[in-house]
PDB file of N, CA and C in Angstrom:
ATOM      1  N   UNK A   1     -61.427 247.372 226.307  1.00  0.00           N
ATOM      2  CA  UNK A   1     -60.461 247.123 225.244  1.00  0.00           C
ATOM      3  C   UNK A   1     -60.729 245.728 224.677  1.00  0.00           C
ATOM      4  N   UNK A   2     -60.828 245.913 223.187  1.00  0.00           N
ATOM      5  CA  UNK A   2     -61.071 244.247 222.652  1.00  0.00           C
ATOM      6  C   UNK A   2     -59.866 243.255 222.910  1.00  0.00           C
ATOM      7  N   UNK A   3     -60.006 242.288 222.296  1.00  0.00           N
ATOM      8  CA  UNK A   3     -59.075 240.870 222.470  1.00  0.00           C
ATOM      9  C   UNK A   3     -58.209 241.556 221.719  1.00  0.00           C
ATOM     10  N   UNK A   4     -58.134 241.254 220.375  1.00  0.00           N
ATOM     11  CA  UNK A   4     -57.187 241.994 219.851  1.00  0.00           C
ATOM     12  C   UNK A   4     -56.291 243.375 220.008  1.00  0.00           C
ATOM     13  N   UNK A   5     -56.962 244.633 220.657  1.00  0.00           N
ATOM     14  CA  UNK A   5     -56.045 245.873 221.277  1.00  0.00           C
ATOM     15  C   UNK A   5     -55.574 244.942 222.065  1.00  0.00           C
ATOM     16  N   UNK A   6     -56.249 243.906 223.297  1.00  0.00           N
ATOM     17  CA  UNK A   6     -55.000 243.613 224.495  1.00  0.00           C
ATOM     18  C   UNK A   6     -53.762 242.768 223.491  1.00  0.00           C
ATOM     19  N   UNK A   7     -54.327 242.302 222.816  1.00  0.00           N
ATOM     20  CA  UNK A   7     -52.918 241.244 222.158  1.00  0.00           C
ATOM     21  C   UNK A   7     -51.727 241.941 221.467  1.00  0.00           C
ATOM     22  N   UNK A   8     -52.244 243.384 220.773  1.00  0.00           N
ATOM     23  CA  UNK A   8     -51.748 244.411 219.956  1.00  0.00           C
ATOM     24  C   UNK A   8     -50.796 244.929 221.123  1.00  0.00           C
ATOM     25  N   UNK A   9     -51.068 245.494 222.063  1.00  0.00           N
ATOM     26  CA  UNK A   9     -50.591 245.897 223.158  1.00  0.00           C
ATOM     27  C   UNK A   9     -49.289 245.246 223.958  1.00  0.00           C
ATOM     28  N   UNK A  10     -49.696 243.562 223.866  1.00  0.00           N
ATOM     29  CA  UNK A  10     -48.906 243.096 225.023  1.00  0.00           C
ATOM     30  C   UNK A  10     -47.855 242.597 223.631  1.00  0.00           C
ATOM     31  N   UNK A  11     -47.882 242.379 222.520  1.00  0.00           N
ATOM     32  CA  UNK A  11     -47.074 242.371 221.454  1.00  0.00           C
ATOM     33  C   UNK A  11     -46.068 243.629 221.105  1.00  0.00           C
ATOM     34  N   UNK A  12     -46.994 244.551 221.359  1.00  0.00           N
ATOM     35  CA  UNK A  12     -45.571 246.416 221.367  1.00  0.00           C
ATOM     36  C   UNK A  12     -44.900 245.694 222.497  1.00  0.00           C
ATOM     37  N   UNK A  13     -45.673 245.806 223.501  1.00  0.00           N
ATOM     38  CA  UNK A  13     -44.707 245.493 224.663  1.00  0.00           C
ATOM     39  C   UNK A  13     -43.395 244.502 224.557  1.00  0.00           C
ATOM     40  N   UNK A  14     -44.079 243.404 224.335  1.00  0.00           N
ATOM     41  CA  UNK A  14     -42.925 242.217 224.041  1.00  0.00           C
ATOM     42  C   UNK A  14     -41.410 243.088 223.207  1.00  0.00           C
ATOM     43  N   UNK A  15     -42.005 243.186 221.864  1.00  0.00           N
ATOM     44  CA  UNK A  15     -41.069 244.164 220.933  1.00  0.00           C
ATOM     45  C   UNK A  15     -40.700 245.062 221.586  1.00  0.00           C
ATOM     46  N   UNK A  16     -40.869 246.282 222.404  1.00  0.00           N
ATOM     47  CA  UNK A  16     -40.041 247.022 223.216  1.00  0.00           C
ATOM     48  C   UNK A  16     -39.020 246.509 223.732  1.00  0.00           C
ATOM     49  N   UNK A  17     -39.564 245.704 224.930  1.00  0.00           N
ATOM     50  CA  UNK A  17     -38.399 244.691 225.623  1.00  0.00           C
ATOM     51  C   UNK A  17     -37.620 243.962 224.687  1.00  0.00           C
ATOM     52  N   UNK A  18     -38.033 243.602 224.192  1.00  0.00           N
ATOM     53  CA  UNK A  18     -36.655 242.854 223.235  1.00  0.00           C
ATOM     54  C   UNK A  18     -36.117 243.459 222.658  1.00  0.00           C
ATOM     55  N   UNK A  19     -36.305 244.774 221.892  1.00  0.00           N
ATOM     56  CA  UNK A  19     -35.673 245.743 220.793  1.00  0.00           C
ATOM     57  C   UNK A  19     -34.586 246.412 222.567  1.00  0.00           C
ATOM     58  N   UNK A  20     -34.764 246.547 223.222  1.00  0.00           N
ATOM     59  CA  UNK A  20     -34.001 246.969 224.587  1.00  0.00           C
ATOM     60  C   UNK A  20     -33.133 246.000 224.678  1.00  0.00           C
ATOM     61  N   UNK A  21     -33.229 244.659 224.961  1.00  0.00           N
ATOM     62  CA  UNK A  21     -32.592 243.665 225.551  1.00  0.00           C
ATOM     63  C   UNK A  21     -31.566 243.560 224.099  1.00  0.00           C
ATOM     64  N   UNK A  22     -31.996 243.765 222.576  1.00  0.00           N
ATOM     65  CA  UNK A  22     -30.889 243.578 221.877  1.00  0.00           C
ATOM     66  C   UNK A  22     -29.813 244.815 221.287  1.00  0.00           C
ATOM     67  N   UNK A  23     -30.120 246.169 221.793  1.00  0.00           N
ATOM     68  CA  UNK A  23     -29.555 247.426 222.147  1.00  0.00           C
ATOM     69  C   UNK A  23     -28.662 247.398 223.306  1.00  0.00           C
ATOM     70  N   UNK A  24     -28.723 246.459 224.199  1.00  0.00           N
ATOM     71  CA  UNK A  24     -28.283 246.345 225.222  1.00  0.00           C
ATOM     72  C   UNK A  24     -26.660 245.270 224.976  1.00  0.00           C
ATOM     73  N   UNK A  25     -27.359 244.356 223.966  1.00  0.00           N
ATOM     74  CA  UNK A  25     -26.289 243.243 223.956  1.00  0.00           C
ATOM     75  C   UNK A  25     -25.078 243.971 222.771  1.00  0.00           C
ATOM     76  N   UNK A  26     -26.038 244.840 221.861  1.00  0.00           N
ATOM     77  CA  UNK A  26     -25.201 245.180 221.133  1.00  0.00           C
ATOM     78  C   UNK A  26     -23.889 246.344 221.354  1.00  0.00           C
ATOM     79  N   UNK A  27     -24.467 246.774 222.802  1.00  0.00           N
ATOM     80  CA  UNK A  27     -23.249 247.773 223.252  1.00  0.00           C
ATOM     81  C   UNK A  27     -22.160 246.649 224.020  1.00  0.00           C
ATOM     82  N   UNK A  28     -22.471 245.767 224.386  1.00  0.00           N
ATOM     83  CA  UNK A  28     -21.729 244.908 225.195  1.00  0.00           C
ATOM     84  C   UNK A  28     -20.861 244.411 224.100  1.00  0.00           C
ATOM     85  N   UNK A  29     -21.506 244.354 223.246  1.00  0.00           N
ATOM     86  CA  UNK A  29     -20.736 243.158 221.825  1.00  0.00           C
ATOM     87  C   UNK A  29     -19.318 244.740 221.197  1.00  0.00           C
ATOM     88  N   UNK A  30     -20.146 245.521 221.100  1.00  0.00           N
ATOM     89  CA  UNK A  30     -19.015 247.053 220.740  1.00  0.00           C
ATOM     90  C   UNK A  30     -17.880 247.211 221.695  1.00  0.00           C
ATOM     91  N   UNK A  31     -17.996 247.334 222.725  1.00  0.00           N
ATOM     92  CA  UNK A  31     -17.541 247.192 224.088  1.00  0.00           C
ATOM     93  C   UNK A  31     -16.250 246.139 223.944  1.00  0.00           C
ATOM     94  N   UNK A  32     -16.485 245.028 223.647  1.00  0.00           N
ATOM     95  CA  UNK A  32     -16.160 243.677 224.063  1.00  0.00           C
ATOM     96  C   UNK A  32     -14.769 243.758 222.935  1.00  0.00           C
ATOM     97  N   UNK A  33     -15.413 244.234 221.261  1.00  0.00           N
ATOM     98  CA  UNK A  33     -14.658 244.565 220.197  1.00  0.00           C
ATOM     99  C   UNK A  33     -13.306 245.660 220.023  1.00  0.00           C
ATOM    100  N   UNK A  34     -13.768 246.509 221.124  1.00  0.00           N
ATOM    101  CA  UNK A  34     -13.210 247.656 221.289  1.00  0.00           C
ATOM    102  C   UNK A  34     -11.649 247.397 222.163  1.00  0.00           C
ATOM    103  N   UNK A  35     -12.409 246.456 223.446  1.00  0.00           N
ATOM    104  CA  UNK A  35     -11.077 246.409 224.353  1.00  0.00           C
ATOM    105  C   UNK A  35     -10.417 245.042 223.596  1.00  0.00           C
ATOM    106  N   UNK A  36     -10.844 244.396 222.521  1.00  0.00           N
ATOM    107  CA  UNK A  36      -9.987 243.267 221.561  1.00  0.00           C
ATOM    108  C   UNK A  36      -8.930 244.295 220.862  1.00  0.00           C
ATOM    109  N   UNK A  37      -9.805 245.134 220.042  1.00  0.00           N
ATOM    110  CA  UNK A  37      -8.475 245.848 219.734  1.00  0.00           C
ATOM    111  C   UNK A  37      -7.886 246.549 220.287  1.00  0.00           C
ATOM    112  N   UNK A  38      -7.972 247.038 221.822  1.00  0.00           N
ATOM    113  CA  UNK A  38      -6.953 247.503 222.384  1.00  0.00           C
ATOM    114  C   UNK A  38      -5.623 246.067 222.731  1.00  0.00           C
ATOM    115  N   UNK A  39      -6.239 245.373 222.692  1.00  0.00           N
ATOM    116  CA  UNK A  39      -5.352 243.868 223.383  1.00  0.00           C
ATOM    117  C   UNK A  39      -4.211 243.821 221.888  1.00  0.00           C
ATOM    118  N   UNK A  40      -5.304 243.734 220.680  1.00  0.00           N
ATOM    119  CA  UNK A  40      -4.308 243.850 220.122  1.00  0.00           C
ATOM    120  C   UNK A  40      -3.413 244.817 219.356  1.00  0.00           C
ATOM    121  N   UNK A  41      -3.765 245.747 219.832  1.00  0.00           N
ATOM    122  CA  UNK A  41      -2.378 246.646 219.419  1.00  0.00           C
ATOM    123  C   UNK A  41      -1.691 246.760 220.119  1.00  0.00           C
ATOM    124  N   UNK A  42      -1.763 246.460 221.579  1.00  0.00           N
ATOM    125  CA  UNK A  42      -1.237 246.438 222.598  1.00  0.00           C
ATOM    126  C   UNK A  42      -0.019 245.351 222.524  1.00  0.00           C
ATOM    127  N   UNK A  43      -0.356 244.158 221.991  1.00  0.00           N
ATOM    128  CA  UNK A  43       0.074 242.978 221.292  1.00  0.00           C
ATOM    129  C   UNK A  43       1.275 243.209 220.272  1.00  0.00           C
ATOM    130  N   UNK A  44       0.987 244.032 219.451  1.00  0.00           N
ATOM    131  CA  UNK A  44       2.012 244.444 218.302  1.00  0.00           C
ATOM    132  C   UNK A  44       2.789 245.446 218.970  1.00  0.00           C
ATOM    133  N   UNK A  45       2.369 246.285 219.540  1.00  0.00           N
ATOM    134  CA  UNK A  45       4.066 246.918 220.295  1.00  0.00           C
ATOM    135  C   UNK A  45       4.596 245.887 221.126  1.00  0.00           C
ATOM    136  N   UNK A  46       4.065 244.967 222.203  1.00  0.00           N
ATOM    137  CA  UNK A  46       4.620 244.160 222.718  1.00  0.00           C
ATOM    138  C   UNK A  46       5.929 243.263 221.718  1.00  0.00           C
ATOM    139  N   UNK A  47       5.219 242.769 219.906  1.00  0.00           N
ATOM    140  CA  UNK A  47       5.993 241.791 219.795  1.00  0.00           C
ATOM    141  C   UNK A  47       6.714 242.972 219.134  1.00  0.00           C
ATOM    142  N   UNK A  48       6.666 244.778 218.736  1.00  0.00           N
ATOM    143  CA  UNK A  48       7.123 245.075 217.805  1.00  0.00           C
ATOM    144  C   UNK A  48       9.218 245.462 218.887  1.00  0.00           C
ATOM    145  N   UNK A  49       8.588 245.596 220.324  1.00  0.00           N
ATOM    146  CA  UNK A  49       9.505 245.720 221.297  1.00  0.00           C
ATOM    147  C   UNK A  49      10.176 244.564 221.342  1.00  0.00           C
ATOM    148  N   UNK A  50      10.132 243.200 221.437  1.00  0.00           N
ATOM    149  CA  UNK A  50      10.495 241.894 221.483  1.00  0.00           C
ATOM    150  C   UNK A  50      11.560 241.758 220.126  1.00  0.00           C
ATOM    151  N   UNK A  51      10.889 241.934 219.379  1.00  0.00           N
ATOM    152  CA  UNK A  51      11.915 241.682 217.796  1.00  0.00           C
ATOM    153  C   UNK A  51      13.211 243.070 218.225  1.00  0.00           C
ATOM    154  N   UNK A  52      12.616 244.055 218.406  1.00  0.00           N
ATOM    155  CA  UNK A  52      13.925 245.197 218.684  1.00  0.00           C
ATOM    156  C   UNK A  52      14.896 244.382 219.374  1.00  0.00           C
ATOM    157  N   UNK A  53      14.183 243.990 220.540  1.00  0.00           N
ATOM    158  CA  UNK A  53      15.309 243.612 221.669  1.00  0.00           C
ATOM    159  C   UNK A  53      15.786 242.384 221.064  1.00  0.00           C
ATOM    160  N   UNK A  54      15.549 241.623 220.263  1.00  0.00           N
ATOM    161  CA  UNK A  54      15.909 240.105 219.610  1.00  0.00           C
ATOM    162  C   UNK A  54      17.197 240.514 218.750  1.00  0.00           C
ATOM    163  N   UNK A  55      16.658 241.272 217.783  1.00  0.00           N
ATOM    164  CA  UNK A  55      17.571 242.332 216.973  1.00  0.00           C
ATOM    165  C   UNK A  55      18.582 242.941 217.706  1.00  0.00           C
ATOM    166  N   UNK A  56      18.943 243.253 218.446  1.00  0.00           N
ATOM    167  CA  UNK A  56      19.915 244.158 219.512  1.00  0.00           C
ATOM    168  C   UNK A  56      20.905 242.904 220.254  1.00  0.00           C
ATOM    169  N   UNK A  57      20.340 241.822 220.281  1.00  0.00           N
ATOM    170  CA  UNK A  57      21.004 240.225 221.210  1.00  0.00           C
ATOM    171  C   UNK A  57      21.521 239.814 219.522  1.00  0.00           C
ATOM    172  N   UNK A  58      21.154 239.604 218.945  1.00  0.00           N
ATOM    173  CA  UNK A  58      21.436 239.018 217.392  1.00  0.00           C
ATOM    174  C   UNK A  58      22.477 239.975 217.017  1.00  0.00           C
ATOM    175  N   UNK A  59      22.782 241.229 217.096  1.00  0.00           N
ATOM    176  CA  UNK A  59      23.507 242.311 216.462  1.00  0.00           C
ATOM    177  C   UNK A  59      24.752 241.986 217.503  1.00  0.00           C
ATOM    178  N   UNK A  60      24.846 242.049 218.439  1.00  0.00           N
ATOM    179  CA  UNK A  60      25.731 242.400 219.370  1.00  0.00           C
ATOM    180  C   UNK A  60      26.940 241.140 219.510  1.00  0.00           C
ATOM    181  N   UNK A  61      27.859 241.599 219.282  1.00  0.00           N
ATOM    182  CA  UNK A  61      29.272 240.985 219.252  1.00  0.00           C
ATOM    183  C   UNK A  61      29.507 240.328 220.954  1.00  0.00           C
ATOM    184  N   UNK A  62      29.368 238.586 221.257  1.00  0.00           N
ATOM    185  CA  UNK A  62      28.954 238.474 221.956  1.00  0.00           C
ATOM    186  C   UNK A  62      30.543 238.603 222.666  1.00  0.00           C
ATOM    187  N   UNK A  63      31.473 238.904 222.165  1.00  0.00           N
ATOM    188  CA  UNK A  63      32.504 239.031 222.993  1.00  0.00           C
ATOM    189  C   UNK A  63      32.612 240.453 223.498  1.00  0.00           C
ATOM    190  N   UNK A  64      32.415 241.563 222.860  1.00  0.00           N
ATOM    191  CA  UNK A  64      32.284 243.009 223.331  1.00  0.00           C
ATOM    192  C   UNK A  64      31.036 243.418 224.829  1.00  0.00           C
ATOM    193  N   UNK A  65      30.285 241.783 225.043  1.00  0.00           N
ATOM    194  CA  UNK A  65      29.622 242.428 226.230  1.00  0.00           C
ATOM    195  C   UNK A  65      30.176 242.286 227.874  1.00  0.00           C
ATOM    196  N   UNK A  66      30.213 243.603 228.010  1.00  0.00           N
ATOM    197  CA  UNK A  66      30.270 243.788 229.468  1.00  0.00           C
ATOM    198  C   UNK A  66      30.310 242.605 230.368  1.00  0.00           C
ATOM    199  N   UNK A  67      29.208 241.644 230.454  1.00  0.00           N
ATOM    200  CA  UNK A  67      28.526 240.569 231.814  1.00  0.00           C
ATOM    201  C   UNK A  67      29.664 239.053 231.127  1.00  0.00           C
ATOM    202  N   UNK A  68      30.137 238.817 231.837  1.00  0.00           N
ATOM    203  CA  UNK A  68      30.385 237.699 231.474  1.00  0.00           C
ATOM    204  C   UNK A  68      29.487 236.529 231.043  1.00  0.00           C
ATOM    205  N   UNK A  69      28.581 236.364 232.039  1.00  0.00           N
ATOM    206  CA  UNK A  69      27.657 235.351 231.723  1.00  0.00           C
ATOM    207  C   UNK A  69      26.904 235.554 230.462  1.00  0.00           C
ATOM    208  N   UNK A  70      26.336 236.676 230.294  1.00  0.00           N
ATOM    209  CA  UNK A  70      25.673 237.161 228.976  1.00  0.00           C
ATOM    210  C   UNK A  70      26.894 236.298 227.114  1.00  0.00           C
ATOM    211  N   UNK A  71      28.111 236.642 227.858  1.00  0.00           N
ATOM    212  CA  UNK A  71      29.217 236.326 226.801  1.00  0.00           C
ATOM    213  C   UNK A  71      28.932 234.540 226.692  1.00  0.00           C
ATOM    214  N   UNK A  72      28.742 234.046 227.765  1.00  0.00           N
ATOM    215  CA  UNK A  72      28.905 232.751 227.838  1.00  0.00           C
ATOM    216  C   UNK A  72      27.677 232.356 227.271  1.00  0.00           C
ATOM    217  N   UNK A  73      26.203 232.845 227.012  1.00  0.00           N
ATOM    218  CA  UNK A  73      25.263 232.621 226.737  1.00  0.00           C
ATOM    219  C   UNK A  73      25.208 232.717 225.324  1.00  0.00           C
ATOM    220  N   UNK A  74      25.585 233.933 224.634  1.00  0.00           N
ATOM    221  CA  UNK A  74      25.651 233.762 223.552  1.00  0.00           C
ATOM    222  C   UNK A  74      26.715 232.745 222.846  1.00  0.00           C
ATOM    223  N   UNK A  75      27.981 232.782 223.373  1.00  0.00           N
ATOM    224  CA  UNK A  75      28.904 231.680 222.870  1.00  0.00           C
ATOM    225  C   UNK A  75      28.169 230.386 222.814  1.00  0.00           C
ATOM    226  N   UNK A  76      27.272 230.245 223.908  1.00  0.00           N
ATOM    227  CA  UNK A  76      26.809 228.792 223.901  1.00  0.00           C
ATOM    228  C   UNK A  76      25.578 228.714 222.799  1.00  0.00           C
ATOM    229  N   UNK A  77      24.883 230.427 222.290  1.00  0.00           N
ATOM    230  CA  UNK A  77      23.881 229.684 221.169  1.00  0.00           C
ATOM    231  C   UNK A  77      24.422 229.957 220.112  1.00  0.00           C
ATOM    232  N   UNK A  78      25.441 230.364 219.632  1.00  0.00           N
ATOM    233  CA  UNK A  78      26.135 230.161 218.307  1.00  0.00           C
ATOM    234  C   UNK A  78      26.495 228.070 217.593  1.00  0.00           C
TER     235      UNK A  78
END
């Protein structure tokens, strides 16, 4: 085999391995994107549950509750 086939050769090669090694990163990078947006939708029911329950403490007549302490809590953030 001449100089050049071996150089031709060990050059596919190189390019194989690397066209692999960046197929490789690019599932990691999909991967990585994928469980972000699970975090964040996960995120928006978290804050979409938070505002409900904020909404429900804000609505509620702090003298009509049951717990005393709860009564005293809101009296104290008015």
């Amino acid at each position: 085999m001449s100089n050049l086939g071996k150089i031709s050769l060990f050059l596919f090669i190189v390019l194989v391995a690397l066209s692999c090694m960046v197929y490789r990163q690019q599932e990691q990078i999909d991967a990585m994107q994928e469980r972000i947006q699970q975090l964040q939708d996960s995120n928006a029911r978290i804050q979409d549950r938070l505002e409900k329950l904020q909404n429900q403490i804000y609505d509620l007549d702090e003298n009509q509750h049951p717990d005393p302490a709860v009564r005293r809590f809101l009296n104290s953030t008015n």
